[in-house]
Protein backbone atom coordinates (compact mmCIF):
# COMPACT_ATOMS: atom_id res chain seq x y z
CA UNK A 1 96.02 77.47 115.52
CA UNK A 2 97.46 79.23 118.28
CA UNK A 3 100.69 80.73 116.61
CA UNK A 4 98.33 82.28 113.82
CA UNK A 5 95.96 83.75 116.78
CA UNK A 6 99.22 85.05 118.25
CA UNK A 7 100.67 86.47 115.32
CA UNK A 8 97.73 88.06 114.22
CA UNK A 9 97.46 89.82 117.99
CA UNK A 10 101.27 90.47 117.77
CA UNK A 11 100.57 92.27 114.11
CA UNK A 12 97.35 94.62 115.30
CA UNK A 13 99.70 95.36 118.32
CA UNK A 14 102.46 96.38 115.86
CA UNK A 15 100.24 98.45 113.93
CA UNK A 16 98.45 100.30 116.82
CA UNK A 17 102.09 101.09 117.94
CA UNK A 18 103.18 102.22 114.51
CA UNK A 19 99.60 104.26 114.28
CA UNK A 20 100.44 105.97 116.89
CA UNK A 21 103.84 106.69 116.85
CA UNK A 22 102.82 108.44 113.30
CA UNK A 23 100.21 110.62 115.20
CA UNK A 24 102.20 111.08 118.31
CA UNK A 25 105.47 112.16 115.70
CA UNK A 26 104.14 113.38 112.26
CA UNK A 27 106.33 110.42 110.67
CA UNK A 28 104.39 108.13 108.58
CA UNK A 29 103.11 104.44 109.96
CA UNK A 30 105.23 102.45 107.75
CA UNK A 31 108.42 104.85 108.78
CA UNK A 32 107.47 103.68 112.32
CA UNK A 33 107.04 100.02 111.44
CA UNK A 34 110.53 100.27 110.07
CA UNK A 35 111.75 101.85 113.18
CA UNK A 36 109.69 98.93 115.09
CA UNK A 37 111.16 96.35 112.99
CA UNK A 38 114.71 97.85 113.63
CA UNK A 39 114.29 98.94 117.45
CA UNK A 40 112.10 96.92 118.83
CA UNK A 41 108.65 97.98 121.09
CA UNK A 42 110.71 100.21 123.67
CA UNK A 43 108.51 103.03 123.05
CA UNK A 44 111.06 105.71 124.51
CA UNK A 45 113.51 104.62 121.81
CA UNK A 46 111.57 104.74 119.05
CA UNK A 47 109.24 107.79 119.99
CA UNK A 48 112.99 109.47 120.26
CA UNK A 49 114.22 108.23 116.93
CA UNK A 50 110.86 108.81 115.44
CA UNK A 51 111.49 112.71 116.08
CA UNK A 52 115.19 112.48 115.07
CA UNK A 53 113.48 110.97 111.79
CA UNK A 54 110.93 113.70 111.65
CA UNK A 55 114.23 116.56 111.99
CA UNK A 56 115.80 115.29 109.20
CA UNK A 57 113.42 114.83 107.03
CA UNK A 58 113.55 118.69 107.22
CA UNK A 59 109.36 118.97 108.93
CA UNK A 60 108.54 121.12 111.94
CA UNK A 61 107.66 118.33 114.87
CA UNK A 62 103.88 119.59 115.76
């Protein structure tokens, strides 16, 4: 009972982060639950690869 409480937290946490990232970046959530699910939840890292993701997808960063 407690493992599904904790990964259902763990999941809206994920998806918050991956929310925002997408906001925060112009890439879209599931690109940034990829680069969660690759990186990790060090925000500096992924904000940073979120924009290098953004460049080369060939979009002006807002």
């Amino acid at each position: 009972m407690v493992d599904d409480r904790q990964k259902e937290t763990r999941k809206m946490r994920e998806n918050k982060l991956a929310l925002f990232m997408a906001k925060e970046t112009g890439i879209t959530a599931d690109q940034a639950r990829d680069l969660t699910a690759m990186i990790g939840i060090d925000l500096g890292s992924l904000l940073c690869e979120a924009r290098i993701l953004r460049k080369q997808s060939g979009q002006s960063l807002s």
